[in-house]
C-alpha atoms as a PDB file:
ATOM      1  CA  UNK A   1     -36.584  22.782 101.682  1.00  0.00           C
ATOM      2  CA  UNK A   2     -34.747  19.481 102.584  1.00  0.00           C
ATOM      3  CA  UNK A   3     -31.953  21.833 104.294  1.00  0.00           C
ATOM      4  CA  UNK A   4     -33.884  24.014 106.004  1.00  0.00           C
ATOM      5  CA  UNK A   5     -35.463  20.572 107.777  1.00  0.00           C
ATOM      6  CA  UNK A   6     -32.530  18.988 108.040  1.00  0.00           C
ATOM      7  CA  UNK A   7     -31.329  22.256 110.229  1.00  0.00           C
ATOM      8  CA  UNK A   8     -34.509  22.476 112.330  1.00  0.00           C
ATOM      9  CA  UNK A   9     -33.807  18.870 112.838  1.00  0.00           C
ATOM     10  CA  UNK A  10     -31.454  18.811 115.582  1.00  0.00           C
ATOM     11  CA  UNK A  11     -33.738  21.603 117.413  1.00  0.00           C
ATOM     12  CA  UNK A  12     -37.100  19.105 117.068  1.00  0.00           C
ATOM     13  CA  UNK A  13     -34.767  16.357 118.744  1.00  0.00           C
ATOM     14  CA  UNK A  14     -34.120  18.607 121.789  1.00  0.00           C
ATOM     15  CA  UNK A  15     -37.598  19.761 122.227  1.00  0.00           C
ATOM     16  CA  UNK A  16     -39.014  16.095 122.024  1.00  0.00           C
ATOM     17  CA  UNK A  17     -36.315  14.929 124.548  1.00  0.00           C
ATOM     18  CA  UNK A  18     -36.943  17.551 126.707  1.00  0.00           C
ATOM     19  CA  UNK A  19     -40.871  17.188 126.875  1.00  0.00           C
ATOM     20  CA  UNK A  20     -39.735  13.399 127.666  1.00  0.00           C
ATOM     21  CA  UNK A  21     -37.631  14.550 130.096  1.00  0.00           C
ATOM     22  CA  UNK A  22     -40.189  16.839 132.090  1.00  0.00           C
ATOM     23  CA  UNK A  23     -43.019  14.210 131.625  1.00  0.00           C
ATOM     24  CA  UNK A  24     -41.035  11.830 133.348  1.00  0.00           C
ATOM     25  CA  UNK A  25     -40.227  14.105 135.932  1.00  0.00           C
ATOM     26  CA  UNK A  26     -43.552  15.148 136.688  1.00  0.00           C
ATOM     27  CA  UNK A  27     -44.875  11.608 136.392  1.00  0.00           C
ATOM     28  CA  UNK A  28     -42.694  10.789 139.496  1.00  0.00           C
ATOM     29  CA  UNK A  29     -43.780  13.665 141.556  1.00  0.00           C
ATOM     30  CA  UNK A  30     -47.100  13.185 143.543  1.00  0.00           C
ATOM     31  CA  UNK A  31     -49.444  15.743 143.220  1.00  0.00           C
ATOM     32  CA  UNK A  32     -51.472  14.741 145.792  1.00  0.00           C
ATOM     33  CA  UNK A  33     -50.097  17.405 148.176  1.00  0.00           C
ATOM     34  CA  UNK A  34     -51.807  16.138 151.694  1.00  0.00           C
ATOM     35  CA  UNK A  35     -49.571  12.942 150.348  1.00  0.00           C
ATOM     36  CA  UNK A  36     -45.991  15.432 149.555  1.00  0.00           C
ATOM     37  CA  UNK A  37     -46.474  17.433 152.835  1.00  0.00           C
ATOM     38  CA  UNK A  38     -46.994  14.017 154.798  1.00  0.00           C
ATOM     39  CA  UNK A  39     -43.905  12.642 153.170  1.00  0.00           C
ATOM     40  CA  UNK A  40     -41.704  15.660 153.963  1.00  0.00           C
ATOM     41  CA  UNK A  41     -43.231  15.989 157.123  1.00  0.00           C
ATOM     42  CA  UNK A  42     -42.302  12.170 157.938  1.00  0.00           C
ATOM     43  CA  UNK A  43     -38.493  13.419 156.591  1.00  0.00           C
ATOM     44  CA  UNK A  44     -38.965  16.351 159.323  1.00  0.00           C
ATOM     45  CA  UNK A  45     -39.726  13.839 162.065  1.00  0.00           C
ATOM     46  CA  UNK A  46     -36.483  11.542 161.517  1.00  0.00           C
ATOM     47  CA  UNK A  47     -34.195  14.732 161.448  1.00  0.00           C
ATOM     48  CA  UNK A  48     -33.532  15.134 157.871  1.00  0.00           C
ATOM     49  CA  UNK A  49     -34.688  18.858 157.215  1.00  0.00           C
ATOM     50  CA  UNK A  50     -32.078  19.159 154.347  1.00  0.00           C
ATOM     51  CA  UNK A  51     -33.408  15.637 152.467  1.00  0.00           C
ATOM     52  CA  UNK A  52     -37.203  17.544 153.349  1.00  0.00           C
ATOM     53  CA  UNK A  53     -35.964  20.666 152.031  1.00  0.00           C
ATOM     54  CA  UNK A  54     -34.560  19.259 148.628  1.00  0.00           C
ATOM     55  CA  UNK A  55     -38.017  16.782 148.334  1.00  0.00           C
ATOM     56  CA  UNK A  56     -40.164  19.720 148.935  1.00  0.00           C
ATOM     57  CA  UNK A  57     -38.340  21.779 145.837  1.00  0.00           C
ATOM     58  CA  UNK A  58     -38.396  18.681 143.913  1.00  0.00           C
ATOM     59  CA  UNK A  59     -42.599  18.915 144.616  1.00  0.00           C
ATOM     60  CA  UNK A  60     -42.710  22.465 143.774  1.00  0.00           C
ATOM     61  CA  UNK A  61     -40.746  21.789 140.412  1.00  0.00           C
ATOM     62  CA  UNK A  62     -44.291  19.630 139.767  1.00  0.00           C
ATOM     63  CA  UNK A  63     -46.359  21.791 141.323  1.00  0.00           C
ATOM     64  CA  UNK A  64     -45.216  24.981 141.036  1.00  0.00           C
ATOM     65  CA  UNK A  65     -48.735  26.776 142.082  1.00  0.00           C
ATOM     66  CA  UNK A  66     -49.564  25.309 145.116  1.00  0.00           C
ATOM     67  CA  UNK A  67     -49.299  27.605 147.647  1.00  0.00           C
ATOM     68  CA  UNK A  68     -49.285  24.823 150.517  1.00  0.00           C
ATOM     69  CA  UNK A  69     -45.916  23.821 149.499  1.00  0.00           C
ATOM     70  CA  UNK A  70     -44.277  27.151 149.132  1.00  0.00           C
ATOM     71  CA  UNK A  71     -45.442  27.853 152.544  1.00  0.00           C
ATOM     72  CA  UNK A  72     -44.334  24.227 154.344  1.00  0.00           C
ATOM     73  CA  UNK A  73     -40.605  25.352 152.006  1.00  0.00           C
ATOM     74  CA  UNK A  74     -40.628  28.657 153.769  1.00  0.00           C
ATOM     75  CA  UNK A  75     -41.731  26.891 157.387  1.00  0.00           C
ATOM     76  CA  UNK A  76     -38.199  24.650 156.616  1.00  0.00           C
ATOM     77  CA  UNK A  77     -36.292  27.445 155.737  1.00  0.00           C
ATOM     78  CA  UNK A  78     -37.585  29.243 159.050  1.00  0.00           C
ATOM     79  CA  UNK A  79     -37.016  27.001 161.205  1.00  0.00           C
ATOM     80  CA  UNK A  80     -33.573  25.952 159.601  1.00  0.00           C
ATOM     81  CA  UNK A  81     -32.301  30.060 159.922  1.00  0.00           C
ATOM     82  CA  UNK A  82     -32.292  30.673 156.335  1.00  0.00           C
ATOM     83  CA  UNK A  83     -34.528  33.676 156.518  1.00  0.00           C
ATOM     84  CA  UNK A  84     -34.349  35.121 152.756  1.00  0.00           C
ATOM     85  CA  UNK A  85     -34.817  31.734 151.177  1.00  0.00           C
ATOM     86  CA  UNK A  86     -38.077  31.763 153.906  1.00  0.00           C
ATOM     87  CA  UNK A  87     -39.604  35.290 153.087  1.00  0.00           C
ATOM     88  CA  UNK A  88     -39.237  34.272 149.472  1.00  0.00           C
ATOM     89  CA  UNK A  89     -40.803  30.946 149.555  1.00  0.00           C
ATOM     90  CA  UNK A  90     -43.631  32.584 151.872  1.00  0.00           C
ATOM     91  CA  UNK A  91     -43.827  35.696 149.617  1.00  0.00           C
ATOM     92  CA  UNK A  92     -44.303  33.105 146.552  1.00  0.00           C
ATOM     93  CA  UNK A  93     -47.280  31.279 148.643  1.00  0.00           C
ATOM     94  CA  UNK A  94     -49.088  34.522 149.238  1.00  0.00           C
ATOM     95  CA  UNK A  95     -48.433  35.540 145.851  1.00  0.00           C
ATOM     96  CA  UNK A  96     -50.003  32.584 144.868  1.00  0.00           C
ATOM     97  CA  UNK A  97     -52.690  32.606 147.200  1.00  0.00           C
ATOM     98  CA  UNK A  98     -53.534  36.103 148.913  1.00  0.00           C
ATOM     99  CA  UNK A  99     -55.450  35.105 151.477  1.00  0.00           C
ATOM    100  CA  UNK A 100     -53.457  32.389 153.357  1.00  0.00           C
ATOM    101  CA  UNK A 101     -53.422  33.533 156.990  1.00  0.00           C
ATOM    102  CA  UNK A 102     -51.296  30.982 157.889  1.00  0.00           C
ATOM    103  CA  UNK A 103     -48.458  31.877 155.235  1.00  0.00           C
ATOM    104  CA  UNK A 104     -48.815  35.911 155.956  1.00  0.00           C
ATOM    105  CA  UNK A 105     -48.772  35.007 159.964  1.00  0.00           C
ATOM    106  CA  UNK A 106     -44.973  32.788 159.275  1.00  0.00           C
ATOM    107  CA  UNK A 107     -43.775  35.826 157.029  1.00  0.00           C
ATOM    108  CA  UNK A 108     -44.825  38.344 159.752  1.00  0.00           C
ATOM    109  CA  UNK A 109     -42.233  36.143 162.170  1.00  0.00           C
ATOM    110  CA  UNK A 110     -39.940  35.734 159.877  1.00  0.00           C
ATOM    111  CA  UNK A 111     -39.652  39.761 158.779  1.00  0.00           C
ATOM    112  CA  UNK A 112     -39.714  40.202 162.750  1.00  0.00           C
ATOM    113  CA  UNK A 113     -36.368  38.025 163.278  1.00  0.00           C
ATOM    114  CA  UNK A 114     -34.850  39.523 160.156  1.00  0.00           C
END
């Protein structure tokens, strides 16, 4: 019995750290997402679509079912000219809410430039 715990040890140790891990990460992460689109949008304002791009995953990664910022990704990715990484952040936002006009309107232009 001792061995078998002593071998499931080192796996228990991982899994703790990495629910530490995540926690932290998702502590840091607003989920206020009026609050994350304002911040990214405040990044789109001074210029720095990239910086709003990498935030905006970084939200998602805490949020990952909130189709508001899936859609605002595949806006970025639009309006930057990456057009896959678009239709696959809007697809995700319809996916994840079917009826968002707004999302199925920016994937009809995006599909249209492709």
């Amino acid at each position: 019995i001792m061995r078998a715990m002593a071998g499931a040890l080192p796996g228990l140790v991982a899994l703790i750290v990495g629910f530490l891990h995540l926690a932290q990460f998702t502590h840091s992460v607003p989920m206020d997402t009026n609050a994350a689109l304002h911040e990214v949008d405040s990044l789109v304002r001074d210029k720095r679509v990239a910086a709003a791009i990498v935030q905006l995953e970084e939200y998602i990664m805490g949020s990952p079912a909130d189709a508001l910022l899936h859609n605002r990704l595949g806006e970025l990715h639009a309006n930057s000219g990456d057009l896959q990484k678009a239709e696959a952040a809007l697809r995700r936002a319809i996916e994840l809410d079917p009826s968002y006009a707004r999302a199925r309107a920016t994937l009809a232009n995006v599909l249209a430039e492709s």
